[in-house]
N, C-alpha and C. Protein backbone atom coordinates (compact mmCIF):
# COMPACT_ATOMS: atom_id res chain seq x y z
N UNK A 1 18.04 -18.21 -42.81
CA UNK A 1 18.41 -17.64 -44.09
C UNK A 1 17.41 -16.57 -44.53
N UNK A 2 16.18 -16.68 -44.73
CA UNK A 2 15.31 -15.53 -44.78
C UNK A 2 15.22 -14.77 -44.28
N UNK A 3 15.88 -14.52 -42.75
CA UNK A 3 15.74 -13.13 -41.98
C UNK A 3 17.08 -12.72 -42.56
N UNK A 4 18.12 -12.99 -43.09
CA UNK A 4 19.28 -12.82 -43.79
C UNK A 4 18.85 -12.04 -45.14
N UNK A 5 18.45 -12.54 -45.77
CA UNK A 5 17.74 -12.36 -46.81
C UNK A 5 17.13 -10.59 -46.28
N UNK A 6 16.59 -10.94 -45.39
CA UNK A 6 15.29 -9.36 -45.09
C UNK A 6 15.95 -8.46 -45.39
N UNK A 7 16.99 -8.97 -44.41
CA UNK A 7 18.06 -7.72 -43.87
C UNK A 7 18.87 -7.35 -45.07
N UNK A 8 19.28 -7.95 -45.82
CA UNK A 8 20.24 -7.34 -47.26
C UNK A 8 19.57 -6.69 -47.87
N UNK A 9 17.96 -7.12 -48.04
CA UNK A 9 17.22 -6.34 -48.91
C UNK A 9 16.95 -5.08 -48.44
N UNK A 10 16.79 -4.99 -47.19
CA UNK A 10 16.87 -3.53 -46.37
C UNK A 10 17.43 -2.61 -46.67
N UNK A 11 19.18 -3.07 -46.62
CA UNK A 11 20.20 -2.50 -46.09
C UNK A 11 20.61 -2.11 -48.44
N UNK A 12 19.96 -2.70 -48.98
CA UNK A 12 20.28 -2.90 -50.43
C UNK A 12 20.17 -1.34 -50.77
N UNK A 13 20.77 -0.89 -51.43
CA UNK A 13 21.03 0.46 -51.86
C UNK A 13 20.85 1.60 -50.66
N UNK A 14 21.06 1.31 -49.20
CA UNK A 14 21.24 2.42 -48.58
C UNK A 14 22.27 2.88 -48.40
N UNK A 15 22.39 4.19 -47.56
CA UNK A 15 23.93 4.33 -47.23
C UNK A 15 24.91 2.69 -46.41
N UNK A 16 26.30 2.63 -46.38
CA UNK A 16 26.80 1.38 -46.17
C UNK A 16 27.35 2.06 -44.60
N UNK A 17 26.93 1.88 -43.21
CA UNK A 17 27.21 2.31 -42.09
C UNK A 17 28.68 2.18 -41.71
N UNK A 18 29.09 0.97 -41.82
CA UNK A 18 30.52 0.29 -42.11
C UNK A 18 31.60 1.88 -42.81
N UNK A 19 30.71 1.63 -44.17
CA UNK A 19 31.66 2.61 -44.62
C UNK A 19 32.14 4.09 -44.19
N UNK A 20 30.86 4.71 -43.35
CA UNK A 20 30.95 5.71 -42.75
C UNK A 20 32.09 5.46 -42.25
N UNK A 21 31.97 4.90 -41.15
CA UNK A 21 33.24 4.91 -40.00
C UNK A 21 34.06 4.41 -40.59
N UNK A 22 34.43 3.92 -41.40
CA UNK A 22 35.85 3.11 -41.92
C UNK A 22 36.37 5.01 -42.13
N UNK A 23 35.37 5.60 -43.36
CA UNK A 23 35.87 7.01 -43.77
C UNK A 23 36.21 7.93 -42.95
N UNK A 24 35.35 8.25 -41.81
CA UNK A 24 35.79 8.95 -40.46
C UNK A 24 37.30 8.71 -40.13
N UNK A 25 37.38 6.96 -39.77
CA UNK A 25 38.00 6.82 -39.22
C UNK A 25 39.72 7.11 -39.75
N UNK A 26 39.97 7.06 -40.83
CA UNK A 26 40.91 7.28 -41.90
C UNK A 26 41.22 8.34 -41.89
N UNK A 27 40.49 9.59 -42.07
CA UNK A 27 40.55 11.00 -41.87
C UNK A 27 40.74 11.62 -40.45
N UNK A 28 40.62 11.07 -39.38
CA UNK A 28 40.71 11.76 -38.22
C UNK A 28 42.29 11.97 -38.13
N UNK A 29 42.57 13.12 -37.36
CA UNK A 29 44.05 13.37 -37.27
C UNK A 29 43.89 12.82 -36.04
N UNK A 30 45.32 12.31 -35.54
CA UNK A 30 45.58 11.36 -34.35
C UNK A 30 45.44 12.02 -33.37
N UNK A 31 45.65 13.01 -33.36
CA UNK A 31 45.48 13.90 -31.92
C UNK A 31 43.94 14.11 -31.20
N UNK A 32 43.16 14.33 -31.97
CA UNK A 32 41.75 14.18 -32.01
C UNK A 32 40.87 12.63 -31.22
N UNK A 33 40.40 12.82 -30.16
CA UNK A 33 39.60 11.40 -29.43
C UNK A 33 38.20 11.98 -29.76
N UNK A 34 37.60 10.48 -30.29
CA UNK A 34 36.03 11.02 -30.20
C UNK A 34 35.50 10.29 -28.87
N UNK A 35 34.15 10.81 -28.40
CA UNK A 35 34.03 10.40 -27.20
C UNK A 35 32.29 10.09 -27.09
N UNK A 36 32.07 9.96 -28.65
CA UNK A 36 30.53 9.89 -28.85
C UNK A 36 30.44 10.12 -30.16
N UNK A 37 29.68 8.72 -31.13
CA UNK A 37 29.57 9.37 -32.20
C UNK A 37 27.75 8.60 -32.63
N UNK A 38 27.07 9.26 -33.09
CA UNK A 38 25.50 8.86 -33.43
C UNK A 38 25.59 8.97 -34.98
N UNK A 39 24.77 7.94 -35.39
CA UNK A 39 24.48 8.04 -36.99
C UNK A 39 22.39 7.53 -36.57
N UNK A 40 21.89 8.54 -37.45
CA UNK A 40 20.43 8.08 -37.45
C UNK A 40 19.96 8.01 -39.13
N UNK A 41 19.35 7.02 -39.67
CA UNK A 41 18.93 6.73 -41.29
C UNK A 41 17.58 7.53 -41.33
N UNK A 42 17.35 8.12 -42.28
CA UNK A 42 16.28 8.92 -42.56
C UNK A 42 15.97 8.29 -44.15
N UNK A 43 14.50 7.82 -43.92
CA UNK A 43 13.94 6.67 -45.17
C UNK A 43 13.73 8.10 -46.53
N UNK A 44 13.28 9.07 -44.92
CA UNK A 44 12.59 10.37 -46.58
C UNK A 44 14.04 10.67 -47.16
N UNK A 45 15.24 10.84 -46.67
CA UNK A 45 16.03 11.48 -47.59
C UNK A 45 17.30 10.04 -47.86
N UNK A 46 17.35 9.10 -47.50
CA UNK A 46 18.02 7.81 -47.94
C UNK A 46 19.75 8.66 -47.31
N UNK A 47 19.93 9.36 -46.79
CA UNK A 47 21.21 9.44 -45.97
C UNK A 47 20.78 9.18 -44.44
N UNK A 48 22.35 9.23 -43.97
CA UNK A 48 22.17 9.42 -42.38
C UNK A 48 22.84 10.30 -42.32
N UNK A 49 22.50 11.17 -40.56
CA UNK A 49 22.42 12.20 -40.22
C UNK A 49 23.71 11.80 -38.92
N UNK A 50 25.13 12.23 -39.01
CA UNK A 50 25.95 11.94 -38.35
C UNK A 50 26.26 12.98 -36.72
N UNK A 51 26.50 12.65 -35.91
CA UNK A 51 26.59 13.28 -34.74
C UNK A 51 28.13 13.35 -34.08
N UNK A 52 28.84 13.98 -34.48
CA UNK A 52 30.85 13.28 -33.63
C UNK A 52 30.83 14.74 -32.45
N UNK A 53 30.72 13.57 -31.45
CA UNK A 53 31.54 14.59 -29.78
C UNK A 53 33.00 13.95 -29.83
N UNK A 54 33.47 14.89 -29.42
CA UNK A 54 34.82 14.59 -29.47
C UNK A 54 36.07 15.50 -28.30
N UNK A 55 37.48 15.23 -28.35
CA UNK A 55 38.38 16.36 -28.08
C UNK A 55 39.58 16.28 -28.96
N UNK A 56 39.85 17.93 -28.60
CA UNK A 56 40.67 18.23 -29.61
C UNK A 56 41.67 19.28 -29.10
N UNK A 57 43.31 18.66 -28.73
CA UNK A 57 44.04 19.49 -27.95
C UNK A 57 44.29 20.84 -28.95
N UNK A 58 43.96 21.00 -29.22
CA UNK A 58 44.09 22.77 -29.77
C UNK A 58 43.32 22.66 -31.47
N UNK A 59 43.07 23.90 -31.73
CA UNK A 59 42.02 24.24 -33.45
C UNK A 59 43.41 23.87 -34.10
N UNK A 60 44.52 23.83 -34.52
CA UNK A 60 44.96 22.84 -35.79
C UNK A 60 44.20 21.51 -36.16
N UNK A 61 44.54 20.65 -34.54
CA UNK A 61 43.88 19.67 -35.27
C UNK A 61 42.54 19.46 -35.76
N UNK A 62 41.68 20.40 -34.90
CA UNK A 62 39.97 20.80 -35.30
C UNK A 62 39.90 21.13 -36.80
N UNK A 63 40.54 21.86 -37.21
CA UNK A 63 40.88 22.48 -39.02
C UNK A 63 41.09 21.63 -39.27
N UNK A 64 42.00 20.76 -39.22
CA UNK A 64 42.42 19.81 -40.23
C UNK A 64 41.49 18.97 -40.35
N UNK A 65 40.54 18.45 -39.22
CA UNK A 65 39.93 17.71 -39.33
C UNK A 65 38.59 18.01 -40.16
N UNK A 66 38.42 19.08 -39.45
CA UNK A 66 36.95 19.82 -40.47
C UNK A 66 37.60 19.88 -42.01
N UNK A 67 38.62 20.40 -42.67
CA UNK A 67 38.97 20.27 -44.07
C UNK A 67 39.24 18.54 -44.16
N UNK A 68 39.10 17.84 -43.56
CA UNK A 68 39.12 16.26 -43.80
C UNK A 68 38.16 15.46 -44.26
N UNK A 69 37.45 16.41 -43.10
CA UNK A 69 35.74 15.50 -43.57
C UNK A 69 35.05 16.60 -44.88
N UNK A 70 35.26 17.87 -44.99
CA UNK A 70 34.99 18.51 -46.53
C UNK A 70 35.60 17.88 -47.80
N UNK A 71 36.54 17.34 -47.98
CA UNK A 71 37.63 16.55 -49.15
C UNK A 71 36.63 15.18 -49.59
N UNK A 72 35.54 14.57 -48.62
CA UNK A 72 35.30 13.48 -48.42
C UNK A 72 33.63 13.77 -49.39
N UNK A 73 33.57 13.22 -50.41
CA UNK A 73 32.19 13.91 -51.30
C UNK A 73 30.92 12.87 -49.92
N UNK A 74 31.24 12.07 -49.93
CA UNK A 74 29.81 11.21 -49.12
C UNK A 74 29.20 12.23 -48.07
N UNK A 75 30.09 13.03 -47.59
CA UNK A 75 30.00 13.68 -45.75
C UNK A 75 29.46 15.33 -46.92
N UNK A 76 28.58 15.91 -46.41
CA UNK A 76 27.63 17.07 -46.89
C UNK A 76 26.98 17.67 -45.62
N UNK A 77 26.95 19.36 -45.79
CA UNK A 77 26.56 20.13 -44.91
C UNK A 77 26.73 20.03 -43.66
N UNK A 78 28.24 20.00 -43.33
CA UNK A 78 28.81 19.42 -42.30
C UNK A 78 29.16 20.87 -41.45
N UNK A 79 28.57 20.76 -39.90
CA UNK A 79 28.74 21.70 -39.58
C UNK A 79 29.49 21.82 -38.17
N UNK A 80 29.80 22.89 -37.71
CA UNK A 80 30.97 22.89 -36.43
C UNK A 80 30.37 24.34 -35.83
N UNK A 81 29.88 24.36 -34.90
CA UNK A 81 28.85 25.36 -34.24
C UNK A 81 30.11 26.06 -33.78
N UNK A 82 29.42 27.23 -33.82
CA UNK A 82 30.70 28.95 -33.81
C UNK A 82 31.94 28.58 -32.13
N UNK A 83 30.86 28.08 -31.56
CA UNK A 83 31.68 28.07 -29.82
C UNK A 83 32.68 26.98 -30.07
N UNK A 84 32.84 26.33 -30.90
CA UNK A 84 33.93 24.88 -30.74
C UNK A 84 34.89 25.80 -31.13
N UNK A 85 34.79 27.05 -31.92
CA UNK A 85 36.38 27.69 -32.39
C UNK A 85 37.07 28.84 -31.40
N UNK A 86 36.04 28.93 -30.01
CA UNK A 86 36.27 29.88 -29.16
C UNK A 86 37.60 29.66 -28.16
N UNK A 87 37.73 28.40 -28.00
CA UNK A 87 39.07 27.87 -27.02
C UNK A 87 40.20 27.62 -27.82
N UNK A 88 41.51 28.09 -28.08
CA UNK A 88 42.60 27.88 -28.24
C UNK A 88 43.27 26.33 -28.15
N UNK A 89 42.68 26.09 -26.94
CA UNK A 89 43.01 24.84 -26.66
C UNK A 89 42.29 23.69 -25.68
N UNK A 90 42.69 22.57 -25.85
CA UNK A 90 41.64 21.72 -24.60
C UNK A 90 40.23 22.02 -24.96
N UNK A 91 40.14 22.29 -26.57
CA UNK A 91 38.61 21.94 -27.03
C UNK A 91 37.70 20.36 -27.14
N UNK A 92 36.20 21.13 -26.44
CA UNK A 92 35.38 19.99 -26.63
C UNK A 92 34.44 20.45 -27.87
N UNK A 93 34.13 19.25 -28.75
CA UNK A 93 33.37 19.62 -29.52
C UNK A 93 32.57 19.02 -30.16
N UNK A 94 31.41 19.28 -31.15
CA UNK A 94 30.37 18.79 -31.33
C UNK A 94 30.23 19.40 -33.11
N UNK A 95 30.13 18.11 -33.69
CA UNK A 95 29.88 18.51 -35.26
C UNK A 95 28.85 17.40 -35.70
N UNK A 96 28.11 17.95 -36.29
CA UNK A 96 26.77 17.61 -37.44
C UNK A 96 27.27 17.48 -38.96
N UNK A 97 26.82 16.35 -38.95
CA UNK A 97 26.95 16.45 -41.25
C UNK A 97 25.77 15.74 -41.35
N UNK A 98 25.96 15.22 -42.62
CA UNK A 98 24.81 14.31 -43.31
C UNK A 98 26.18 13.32 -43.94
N UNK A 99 25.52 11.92 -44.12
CA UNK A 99 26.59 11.02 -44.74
C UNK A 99 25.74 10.45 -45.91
N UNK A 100 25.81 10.01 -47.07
CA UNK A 100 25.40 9.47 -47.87
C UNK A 100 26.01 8.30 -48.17
């Protein structure tokens, strides 16, 4: 019970990890597979720093998805590096945010 205890007190007002991915997961358009996703907690700024590799059979569903995770206030300075918008189709890709 006390290492129970540790751990709530830890986890007590940080970001909720759970919730991340529940939110991701809700917002992804179906067409879209992720194929790697990293979350790292940073104590100095009390968010985590999200990592999604993924594919994406053509930029509709990439847009939609990038305006998915913008709609979402927790997900901030979320970014999609210039080359993921270069292929038409049979994109691989790699996006950065911050999650709170």
């Amino acid at each position: 019970n006390k290492n129970l205890q540790d751990l709530a007190s830890f986890y007590e007002g940080k970001p909720d990890f759970i919730k991340i991915i529940k939110e991701i997961s809700e917002i992804i358009p179906s067409g879209i597979v992720l194929t790697s996703f990293s979350l790292d907690f940073s104590k100095k700024t009390e968010n985590f720093s999200a990592s999604l590799q993924g594919f994406s059979p053509d930029r509709e569903f990439l847009f939609q998805f990038k305006k998915n995770l913008e709609s979402k206030a927790s997900f901030k300075d979320i970014n999609f590096p210039p080359s993921t918008w270069v292929k038409p189709k049979d994109i691989e890709f790699n996006i950065m945010f911050n999650a709170k």
